[in-house]
C-alpha atoms as a PDB file:
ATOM      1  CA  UNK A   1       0.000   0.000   0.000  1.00  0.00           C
ATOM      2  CA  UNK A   2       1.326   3.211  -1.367  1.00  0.00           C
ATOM      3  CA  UNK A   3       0.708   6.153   1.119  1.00  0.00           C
ATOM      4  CA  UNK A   4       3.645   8.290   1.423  1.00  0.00           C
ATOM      5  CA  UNK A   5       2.276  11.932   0.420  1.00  0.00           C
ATOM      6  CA  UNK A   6      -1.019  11.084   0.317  1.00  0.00           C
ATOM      7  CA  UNK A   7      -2.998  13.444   3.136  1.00  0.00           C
ATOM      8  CA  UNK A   8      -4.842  11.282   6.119  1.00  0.00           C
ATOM      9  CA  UNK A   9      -8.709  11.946   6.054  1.00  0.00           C
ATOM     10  CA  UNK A  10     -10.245  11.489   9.778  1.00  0.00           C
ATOM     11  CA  UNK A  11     -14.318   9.955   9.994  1.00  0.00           C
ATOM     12  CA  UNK A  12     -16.482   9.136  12.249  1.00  0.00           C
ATOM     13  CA  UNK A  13     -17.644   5.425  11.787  1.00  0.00           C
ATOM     14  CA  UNK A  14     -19.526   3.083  13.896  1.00  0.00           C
ATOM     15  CA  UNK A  15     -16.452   0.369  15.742  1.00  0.00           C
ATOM     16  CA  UNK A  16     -19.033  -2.393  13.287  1.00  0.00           C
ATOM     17  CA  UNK A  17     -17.543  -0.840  10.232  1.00  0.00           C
ATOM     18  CA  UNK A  18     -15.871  -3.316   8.212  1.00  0.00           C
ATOM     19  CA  UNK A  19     -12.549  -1.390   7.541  1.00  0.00           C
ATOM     20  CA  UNK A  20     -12.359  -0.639  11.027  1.00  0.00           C
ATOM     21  CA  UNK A  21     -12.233  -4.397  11.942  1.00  0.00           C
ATOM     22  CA  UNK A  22      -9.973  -4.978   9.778  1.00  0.00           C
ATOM     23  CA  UNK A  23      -7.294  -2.752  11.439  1.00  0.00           C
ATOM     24  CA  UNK A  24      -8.417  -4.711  14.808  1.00  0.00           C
ATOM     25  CA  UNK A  25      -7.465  -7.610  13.340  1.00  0.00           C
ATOM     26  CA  UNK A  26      -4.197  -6.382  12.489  1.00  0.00           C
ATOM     27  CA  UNK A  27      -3.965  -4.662  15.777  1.00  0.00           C
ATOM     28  CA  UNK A  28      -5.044  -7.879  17.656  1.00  0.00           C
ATOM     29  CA  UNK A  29      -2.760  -9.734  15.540  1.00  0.00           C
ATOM     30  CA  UNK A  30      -0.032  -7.490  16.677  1.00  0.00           C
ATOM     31  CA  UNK A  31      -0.560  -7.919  20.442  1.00  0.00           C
ATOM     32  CA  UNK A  32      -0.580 -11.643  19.566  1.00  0.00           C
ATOM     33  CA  UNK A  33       2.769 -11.253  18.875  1.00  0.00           C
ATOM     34  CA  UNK A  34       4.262  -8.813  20.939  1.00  0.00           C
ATOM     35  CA  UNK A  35       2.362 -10.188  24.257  1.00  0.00           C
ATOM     36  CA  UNK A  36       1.397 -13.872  23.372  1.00  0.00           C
ATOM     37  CA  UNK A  37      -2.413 -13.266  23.212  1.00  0.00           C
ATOM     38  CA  UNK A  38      -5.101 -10.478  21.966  1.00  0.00           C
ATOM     39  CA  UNK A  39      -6.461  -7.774  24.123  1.00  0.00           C
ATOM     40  CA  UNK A  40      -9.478  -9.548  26.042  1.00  0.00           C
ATOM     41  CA  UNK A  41     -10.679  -6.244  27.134  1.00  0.00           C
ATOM     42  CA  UNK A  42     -14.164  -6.452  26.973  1.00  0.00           C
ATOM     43  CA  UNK A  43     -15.873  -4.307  24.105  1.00  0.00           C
ATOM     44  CA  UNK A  44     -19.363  -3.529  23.289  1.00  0.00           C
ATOM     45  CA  UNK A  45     -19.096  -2.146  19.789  1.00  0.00           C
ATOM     46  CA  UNK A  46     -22.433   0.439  21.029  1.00  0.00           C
ATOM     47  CA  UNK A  47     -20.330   1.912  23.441  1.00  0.00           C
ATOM     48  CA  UNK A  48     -18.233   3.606  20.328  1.00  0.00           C
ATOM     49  CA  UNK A  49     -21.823   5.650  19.446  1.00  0.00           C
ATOM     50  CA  UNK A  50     -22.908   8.836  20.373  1.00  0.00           C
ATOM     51  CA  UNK A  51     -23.403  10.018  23.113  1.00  0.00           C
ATOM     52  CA  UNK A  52     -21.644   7.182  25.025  1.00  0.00           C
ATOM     53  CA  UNK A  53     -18.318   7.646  22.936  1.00  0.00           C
ATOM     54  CA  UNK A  54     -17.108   8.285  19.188  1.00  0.00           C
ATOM     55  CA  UNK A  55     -14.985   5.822  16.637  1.00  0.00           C
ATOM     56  CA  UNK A  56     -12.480   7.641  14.085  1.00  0.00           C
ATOM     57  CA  UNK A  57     -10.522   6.203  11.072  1.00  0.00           C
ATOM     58  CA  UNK A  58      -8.311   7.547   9.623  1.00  0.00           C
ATOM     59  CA  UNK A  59      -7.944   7.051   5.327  1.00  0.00           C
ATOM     60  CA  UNK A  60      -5.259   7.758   3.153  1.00  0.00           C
ATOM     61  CA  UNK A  61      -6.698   7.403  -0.458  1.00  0.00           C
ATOM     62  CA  UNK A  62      -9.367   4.738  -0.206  1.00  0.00           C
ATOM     63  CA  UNK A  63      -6.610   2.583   2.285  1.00  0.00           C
ATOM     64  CA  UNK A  64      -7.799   2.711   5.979  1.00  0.00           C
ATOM     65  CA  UNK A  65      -4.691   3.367   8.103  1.00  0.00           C
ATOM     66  CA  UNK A  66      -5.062   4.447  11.458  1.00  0.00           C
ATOM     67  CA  UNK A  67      -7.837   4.342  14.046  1.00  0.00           C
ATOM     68  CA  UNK A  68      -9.319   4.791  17.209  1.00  0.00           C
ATOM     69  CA  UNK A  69     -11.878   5.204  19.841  1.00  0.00           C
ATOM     70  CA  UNK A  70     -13.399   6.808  23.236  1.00  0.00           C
ATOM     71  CA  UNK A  71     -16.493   5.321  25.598  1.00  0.00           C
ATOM     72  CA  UNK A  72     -17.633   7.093  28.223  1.00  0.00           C
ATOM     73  CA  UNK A  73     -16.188   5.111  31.936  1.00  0.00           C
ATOM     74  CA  UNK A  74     -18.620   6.681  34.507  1.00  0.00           C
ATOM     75  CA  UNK A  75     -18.045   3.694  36.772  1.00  0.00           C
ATOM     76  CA  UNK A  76     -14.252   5.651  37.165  1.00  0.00           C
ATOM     77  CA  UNK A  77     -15.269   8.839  38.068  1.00  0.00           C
ATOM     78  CA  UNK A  78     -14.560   8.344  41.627  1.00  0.00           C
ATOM     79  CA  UNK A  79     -11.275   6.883  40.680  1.00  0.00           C
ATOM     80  CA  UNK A  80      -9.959  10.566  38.758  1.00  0.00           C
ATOM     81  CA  UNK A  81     -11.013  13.046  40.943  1.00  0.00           C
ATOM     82  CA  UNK A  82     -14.576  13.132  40.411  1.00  0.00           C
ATOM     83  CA  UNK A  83     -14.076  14.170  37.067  1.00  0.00           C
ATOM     84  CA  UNK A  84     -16.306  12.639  33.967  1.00  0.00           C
ATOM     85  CA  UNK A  85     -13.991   9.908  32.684  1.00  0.00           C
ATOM     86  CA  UNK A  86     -13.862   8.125  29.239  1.00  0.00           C
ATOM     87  CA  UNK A  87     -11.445   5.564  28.063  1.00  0.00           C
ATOM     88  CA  UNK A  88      -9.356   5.807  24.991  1.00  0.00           C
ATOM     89  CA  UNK A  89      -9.574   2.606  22.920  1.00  0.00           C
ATOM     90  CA  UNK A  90      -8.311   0.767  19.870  1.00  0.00           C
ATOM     91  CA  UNK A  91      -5.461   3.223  18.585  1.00  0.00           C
ATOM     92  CA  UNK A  92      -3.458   1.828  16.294  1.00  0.00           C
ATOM     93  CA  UNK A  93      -1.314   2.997  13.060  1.00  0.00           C
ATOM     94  CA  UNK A  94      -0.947   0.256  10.214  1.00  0.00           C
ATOM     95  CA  UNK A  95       2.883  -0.365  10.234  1.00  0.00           C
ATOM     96  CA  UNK A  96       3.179   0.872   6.645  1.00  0.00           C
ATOM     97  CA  UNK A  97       1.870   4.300   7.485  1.00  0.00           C
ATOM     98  CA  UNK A  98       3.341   4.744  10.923  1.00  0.00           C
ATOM     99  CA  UNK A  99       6.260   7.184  11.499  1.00  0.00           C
ATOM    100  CA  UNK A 100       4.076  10.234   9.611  1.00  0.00           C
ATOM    101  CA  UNK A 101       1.958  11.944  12.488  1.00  0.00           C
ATOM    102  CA  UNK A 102      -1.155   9.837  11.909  1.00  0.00           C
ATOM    103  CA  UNK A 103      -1.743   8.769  15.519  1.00  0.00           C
ATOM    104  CA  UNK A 104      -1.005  12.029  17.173  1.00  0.00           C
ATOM    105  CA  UNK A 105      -3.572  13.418  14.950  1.00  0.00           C
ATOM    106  CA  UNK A 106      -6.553  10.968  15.577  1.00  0.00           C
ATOM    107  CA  UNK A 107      -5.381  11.090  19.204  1.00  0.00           C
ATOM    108  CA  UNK A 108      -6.063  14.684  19.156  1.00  0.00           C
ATOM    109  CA  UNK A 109      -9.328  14.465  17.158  1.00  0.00           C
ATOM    110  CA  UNK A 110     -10.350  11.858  20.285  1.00  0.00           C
ATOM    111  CA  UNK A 111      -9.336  14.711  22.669  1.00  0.00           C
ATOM    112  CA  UNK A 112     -11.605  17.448  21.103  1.00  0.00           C
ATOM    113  CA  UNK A 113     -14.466  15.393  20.891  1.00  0.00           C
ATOM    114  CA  UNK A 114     -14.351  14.144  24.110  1.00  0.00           C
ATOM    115  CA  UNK A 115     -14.077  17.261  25.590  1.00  0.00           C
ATOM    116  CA  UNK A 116     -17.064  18.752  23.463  1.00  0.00           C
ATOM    117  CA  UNK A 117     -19.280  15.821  24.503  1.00  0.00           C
ATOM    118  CA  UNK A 118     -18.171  16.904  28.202  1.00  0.00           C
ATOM    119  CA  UNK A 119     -15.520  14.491  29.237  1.00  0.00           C
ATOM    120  CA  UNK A 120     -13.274  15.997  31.286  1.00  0.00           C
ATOM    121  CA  UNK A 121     -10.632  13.382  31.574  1.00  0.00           C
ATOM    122  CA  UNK A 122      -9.504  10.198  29.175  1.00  0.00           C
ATOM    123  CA  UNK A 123      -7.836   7.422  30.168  1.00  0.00           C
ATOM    124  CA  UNK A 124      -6.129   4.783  28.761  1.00  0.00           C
ATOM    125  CA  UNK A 125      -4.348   1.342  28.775  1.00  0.00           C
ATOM    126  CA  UNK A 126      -1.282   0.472  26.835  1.00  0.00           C
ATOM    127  CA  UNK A 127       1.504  -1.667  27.751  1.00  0.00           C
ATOM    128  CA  UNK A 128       5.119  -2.151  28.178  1.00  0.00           C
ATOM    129  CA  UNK A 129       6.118  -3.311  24.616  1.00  0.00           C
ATOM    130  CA  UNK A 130       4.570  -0.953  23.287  1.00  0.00           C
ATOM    131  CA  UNK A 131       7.076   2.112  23.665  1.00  0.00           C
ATOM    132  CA  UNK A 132       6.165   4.059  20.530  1.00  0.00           C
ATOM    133  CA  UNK A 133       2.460   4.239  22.026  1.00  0.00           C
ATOM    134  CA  UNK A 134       3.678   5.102  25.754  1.00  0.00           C
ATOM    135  CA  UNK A 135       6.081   7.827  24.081  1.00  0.00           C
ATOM    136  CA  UNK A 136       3.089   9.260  22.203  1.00  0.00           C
ATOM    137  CA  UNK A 137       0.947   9.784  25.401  1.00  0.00           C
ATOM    138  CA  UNK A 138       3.757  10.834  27.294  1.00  0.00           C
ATOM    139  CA  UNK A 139       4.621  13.618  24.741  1.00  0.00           C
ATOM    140  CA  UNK A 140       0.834  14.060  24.089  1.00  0.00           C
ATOM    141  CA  UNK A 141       0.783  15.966  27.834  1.00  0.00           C
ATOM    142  CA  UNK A 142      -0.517  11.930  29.332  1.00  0.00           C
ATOM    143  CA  UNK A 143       0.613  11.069  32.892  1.00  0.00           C
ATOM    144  CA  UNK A 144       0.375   7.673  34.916  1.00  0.00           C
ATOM    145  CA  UNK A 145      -2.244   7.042  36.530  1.00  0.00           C
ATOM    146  CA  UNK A 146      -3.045   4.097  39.149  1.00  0.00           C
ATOM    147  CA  UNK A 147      -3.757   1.175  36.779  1.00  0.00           C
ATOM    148  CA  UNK A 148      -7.604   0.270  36.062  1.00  0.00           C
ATOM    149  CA  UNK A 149      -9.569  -2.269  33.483  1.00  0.00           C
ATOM    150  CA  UNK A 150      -9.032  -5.545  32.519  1.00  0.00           C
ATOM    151  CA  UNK A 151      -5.415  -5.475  32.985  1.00  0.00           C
ATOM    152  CA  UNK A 152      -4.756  -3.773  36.178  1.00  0.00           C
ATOM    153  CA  UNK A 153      -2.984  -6.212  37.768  1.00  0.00           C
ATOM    154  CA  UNK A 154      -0.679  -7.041  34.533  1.00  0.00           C
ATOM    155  CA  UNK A 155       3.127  -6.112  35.099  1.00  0.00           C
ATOM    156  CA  UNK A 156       3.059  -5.574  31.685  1.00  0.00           C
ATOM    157  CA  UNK A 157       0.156  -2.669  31.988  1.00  0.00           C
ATOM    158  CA  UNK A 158       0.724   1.039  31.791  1.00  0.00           C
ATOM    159  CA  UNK A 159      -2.219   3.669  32.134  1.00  0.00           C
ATOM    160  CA  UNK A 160      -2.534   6.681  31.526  1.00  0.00           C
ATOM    161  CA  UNK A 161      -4.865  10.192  32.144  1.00  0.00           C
ATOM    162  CA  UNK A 162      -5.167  13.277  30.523  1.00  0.00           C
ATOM    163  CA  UNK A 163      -7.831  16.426  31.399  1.00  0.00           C
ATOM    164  CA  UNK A 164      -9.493  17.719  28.103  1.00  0.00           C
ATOM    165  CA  UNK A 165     -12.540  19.286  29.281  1.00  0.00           C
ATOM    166  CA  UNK A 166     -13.210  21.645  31.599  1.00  0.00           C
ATOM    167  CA  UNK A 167     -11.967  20.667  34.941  1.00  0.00           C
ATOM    168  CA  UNK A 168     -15.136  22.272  37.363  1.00  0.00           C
ATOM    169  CA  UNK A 169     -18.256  19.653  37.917  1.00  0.00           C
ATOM    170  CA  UNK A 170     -21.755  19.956  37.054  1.00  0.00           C
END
């Protein structure tokens, strides 16, 4: 797939959308072989749709490339300060497009929207062999967090938080 110079086009799609699945399975594929097994997180493909969260691909030409998602997490308010929580999801660059900007940009699209939709913090899971992502969040103003979700107790977890919306409760 040819995408160098080619500019990346960010929708929102429903998480069911067949290109979108596609990059899971190459995402899931990936953890396969970085961490011996997929992500068992548990995912209910409605929790990607408005209001309760938003799905973005991103295209380069008619080749999807890069994708990801936020659902609202009320159950961890209490956990981040009483502030309105969501979880980042699903972010992932194909490896033939990665190294051009693509996941900083649909991370910040996630921001925005989030904060629009009133989320004042997201959250997020990644793990330890995954450095590219943990330097992305990190330089993307993300800071540790105590571990929650599926993989809390993993050694191999790393979460992280970030404010986007207005900080003051309603």
């Amino acid at each position: 797939m040819e995408t160098q110079g080619r500019e990346l086009v960010l929708d929102e799609v429903a998480f069911t959308d067949a290109r979108v699945q596609r990059l899971v399975a190459e995402v899931q594929a990936h953890y396969v072989a970085i961490y011996g097994g997929p992500d068992e997180s548990p995912v209910d493909p409605l929790q990607f749709s408005a209001p309760r969260g938003l799905f973005v691909l991103g295209v380069v030409g008619d080749e999807p490339v890069a994708m990801g998602g936020w659902r609202w997490r009320r159950e961890l308010d209490d956990r981040f300060e009483g502030h309105r929580v969501a979880e980042v999801k699903r972010m992932y660059v194909a490896t033939s497009a990665r190294g051009r900007g693509f996941a900083r940009r649909v991370l910040a699209r996630l921001e925005s929207t989030a904060g629009a939709a009133g989320v004042q913090r997201l959250v997020l899971e990644t793990g330890t062999m995954q450095p590219d992502a943990i330097a992305l969040y990190e330089s993307s103003g993300y800071e540790r967090v105590v571990p929650f979700g599926h993989y809390a107790t993993s050694p191999y977890v790393r979460c992280f938080g970030k404010r986007v919306g207005r900080a003051e409760l309603s």
